[in-house]
PDB file of N, CA and C in Angstrom:
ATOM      1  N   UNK A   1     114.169 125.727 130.007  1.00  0.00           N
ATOM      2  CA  UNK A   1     114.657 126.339 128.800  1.00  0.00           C
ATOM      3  C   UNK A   1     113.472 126.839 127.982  1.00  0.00           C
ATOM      4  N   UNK A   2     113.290 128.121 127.750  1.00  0.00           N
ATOM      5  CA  UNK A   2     112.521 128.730 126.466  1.00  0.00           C
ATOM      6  C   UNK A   2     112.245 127.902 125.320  1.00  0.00           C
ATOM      7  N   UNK A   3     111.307 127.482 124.737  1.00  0.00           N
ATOM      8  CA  UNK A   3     111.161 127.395 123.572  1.00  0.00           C
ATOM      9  C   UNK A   3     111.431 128.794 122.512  1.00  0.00           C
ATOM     10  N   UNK A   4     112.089 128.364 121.472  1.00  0.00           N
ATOM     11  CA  UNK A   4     112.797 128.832 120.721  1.00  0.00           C
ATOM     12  C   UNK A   4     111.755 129.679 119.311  1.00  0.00           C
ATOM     13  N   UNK A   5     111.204 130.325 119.068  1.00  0.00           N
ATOM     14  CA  UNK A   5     110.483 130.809 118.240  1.00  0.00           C
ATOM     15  C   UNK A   5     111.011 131.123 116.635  1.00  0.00           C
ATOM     16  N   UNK A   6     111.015 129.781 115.570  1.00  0.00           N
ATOM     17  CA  UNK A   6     110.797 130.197 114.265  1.00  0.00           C
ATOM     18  C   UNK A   6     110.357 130.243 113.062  1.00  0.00           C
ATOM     19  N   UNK A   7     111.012 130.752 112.142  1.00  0.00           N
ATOM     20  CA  UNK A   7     110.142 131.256 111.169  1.00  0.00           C
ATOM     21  C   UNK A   7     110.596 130.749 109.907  1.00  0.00           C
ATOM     22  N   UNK A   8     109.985 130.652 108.981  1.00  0.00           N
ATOM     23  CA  UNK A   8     110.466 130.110 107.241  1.00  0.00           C
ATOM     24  C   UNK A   8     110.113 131.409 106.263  1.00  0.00           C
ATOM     25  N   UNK A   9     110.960 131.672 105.386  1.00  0.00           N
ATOM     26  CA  UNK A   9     109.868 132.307 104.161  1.00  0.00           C
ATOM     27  C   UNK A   9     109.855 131.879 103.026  1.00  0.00           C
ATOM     28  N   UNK A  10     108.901 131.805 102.395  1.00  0.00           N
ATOM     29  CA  UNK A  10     108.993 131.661 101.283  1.00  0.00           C
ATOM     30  C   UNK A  10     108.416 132.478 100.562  1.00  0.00           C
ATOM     31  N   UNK A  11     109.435 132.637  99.303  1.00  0.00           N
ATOM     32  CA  UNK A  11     108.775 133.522  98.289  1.00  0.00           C
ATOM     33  C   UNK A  11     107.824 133.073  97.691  1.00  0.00           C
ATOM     34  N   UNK A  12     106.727 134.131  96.668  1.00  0.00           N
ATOM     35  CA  UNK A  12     105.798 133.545  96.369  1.00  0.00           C
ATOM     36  C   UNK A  12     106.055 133.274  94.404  1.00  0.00           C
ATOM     37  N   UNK A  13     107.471 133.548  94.144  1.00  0.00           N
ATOM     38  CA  UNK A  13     107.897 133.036  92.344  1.00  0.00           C
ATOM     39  C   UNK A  13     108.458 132.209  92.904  1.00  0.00           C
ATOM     40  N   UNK A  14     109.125 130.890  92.133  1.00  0.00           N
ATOM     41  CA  UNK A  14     109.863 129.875  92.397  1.00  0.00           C
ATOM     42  C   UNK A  14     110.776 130.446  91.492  1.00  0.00           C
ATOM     43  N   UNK A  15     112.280 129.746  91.422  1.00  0.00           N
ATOM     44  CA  UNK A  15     113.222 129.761  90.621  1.00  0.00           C
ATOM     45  C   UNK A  15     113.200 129.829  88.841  1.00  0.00           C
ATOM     46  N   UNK A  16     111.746 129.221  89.074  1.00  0.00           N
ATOM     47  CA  UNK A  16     111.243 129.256  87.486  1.00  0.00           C
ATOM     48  C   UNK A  16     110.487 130.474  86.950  1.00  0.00           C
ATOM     49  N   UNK A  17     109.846 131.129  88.153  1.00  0.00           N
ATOM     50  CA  UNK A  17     109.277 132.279  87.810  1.00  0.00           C
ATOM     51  C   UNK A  17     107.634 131.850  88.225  1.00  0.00           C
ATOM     52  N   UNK A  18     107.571 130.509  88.053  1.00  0.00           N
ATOM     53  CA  UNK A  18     106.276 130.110  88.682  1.00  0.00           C
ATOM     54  C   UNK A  18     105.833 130.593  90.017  1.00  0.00           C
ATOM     55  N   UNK A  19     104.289 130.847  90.141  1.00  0.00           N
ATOM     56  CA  UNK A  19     103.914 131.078  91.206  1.00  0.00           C
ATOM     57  C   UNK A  19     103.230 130.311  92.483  1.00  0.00           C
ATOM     58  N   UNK A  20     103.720 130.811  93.686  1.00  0.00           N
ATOM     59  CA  UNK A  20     103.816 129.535  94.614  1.00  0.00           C
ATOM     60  C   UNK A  20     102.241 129.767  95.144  1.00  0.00           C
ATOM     61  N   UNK A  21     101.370 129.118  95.786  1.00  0.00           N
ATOM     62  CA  UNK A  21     100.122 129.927  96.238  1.00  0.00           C
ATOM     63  C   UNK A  21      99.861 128.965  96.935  1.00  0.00           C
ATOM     64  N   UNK A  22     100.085 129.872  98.623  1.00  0.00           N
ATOM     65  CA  UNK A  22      99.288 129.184  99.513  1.00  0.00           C
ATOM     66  C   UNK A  22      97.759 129.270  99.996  1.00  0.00           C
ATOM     67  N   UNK A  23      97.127 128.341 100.423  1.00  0.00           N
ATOM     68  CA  UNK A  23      95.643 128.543 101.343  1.00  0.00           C
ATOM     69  C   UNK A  23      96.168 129.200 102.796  1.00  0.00           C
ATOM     70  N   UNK A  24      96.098 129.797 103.163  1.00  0.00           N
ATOM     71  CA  UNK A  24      96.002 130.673 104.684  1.00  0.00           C
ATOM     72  C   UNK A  24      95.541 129.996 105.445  1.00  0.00           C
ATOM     73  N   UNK A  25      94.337 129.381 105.445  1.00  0.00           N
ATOM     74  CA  UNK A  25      93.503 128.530 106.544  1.00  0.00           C
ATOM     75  C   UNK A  25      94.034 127.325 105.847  1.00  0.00           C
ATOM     76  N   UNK A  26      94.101 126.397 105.143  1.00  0.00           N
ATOM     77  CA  UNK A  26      93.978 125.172 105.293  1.00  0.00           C
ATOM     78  C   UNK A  26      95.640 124.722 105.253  1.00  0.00           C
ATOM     79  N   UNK A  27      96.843 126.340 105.428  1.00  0.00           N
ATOM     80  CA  UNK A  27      98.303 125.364 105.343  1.00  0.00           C
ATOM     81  C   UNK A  27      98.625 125.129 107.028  1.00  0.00           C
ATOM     82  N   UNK A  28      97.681 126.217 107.890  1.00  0.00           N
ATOM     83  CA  UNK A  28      98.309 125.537 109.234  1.00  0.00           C
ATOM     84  C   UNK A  28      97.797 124.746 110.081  1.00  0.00           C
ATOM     85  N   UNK A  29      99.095 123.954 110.489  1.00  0.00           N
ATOM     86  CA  UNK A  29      99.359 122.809 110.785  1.00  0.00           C
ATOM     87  C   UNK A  29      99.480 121.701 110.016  1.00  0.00           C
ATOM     88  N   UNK A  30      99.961 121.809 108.619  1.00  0.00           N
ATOM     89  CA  UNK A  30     100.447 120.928 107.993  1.00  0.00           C
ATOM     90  C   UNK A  30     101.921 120.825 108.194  1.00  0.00           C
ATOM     91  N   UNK A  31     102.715 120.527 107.711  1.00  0.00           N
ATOM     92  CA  UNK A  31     104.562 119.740 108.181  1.00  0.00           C
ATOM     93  C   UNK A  31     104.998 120.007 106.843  1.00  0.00           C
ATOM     94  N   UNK A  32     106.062 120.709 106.929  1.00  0.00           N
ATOM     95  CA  UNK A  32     107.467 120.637 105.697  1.00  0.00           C
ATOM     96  C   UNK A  32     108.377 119.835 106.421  1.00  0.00           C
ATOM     97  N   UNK A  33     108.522 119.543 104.958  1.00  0.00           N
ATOM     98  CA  UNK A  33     109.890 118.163 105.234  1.00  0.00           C
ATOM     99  C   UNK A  33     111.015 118.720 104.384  1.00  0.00           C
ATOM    100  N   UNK A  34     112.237 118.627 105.124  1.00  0.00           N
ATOM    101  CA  UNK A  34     113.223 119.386 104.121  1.00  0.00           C
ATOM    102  C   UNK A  34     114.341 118.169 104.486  1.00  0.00           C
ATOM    103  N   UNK A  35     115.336 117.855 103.731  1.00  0.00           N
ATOM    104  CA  UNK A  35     116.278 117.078 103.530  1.00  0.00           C
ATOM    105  C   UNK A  35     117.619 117.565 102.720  1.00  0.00           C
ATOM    106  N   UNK A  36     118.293 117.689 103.521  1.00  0.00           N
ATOM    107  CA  UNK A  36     119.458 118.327 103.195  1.00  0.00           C
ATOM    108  C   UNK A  36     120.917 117.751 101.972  1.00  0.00           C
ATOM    109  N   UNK A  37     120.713 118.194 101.329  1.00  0.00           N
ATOM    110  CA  UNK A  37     122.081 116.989 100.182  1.00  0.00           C
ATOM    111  C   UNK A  37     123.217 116.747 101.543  1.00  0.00           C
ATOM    112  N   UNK A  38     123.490 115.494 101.061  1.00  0.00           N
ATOM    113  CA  UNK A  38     124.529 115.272 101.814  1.00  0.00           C
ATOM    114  C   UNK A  38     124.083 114.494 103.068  1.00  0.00           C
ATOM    115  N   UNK A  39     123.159 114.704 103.746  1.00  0.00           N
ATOM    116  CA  UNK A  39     122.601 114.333 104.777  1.00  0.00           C
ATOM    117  C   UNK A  39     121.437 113.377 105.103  1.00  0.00           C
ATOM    118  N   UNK A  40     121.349 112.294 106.137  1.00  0.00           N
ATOM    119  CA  UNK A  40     120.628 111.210 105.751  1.00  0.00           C
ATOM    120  C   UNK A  40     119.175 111.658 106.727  1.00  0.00           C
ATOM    121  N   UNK A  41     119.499 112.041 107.649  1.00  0.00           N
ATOM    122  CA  UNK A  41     118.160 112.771 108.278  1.00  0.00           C
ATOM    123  C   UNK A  41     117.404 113.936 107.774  1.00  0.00           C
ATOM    124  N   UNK A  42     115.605 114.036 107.812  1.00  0.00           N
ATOM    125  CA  UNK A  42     115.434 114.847 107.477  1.00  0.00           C
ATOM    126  C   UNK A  42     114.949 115.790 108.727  1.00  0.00           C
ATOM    127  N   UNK A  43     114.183 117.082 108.363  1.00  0.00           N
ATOM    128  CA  UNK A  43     113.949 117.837 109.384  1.00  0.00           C
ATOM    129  C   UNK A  43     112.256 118.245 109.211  1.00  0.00           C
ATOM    130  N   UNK A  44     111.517 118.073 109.979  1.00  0.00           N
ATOM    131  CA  UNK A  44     109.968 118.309 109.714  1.00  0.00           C
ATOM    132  C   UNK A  44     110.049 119.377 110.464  1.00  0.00           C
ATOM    133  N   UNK A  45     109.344 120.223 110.104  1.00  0.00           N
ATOM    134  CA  UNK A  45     108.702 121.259 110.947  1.00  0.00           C
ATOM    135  C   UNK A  45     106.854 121.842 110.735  1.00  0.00           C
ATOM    136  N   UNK A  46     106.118 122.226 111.776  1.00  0.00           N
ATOM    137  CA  UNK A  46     104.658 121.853 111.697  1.00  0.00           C
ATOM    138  C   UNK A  46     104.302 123.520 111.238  1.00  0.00           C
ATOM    139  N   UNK A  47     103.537 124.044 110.542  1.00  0.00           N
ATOM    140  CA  UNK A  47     102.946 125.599 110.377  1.00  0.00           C
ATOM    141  C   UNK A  47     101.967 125.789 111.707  1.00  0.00           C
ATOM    142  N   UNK A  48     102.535 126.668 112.423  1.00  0.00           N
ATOM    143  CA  UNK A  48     101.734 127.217 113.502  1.00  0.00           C
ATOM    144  C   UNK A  48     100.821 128.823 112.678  1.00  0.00           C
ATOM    145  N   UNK A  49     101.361 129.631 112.456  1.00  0.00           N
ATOM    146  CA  UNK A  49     100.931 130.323 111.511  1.00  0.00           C
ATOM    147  C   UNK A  49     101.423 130.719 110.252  1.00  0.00           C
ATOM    148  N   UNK A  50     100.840 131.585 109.580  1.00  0.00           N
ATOM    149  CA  UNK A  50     101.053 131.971 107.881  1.00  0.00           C
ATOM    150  C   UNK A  50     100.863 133.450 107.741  1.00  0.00           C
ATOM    151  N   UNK A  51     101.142 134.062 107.307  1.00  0.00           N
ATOM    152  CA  UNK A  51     101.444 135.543 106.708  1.00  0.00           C
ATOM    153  C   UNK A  51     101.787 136.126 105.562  1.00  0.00           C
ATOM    154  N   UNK A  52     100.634 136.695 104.733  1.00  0.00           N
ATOM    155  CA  UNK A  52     101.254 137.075 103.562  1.00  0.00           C
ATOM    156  C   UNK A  52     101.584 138.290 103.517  1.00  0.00           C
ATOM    157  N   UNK A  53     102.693 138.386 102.581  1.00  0.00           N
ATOM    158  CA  UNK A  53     103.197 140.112 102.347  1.00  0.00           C
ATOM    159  C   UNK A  53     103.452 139.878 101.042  1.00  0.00           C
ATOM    160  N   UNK A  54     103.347 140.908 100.248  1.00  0.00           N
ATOM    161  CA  UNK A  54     103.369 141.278  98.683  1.00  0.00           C
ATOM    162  C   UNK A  54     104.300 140.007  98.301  1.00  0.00           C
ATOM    163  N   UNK A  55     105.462 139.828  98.223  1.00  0.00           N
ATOM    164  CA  UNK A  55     105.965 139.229  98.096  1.00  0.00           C
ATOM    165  C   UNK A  55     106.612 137.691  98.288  1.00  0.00           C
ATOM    166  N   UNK A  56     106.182 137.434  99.532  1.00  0.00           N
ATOM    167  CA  UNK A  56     106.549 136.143 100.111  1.00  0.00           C
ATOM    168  C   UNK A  56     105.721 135.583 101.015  1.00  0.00           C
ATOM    169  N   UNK A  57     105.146 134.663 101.629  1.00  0.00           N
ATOM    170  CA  UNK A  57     104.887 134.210 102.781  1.00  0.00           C
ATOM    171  C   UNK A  57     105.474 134.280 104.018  1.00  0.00           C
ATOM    172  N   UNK A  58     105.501 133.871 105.509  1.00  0.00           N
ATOM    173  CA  UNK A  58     106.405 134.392 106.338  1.00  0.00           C
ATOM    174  C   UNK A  58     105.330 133.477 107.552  1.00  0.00           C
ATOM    175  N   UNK A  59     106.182 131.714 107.398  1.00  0.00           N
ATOM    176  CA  UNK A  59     105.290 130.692 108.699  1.00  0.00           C
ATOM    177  C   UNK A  59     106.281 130.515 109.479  1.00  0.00           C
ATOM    178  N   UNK A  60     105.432 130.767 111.151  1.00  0.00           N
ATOM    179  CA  UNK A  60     106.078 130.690 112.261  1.00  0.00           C
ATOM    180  C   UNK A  60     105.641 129.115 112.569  1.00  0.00           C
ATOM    181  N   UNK A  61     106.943 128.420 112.405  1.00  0.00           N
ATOM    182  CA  UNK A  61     107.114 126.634 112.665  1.00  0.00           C
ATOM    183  C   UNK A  61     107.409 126.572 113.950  1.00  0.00           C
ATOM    184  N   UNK A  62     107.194 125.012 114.282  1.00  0.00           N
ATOM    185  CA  UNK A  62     107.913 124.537 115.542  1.00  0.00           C
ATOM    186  C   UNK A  62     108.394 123.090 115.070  1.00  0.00           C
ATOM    187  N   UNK A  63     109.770 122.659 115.555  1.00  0.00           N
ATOM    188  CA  UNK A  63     110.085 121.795 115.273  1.00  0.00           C
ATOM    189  C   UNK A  63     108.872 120.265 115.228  1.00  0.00           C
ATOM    190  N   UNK A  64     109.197 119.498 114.315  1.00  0.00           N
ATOM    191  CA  UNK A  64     108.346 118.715 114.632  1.00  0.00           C
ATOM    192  C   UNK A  64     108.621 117.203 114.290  1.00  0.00           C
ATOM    193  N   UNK A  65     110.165 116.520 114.311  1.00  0.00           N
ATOM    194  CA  UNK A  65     110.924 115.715 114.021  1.00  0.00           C
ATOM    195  C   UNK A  65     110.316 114.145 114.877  1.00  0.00           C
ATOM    196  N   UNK A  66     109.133 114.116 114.901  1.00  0.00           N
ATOM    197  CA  UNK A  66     108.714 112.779 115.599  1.00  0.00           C
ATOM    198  C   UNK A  66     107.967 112.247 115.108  1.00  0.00           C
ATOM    199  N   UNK A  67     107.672 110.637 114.928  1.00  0.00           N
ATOM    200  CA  UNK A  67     106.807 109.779 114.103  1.00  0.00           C
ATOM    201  C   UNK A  67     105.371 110.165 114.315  1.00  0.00           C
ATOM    202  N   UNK A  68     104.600 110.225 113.527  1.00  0.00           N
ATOM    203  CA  UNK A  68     103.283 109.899 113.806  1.00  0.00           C
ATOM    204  C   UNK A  68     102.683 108.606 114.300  1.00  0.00           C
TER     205      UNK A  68
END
């Protein structure tokens, strides 16, 4: 089976209007952790790469749901 290739974006205002600002070199291979309301598991995923465009970021993840 293929590994599955994806992606996250994030904008670079938050809901507040604040601005989000990533490092390019030092965010990949760090892990987002997202946790869903409602739901008792969470979901990690690792930054393989990062991409900026005017507006948003744009990291190609791979799952990454296992203990250290």
């Amino acid at each position: 089976m293929a590994n599955k290739v994806n992606y996250i974006q994030i904008r670079k205002l938050d809901a507040n209007g604040a601005s989000i600002n990533l490092n390019l070199q030092d965010s990949i291979g760090d892990t987002l952790t997202f946790k869903e309301e409602g739901y008792t598991e969470k979901s990690s995923w690792k930054i393989l790469t990062l991409q900026e465009f005017p507006t948003y970021y744009l990291l190609q993840v791979e799952e990454d749901n296992y203990p250290d």
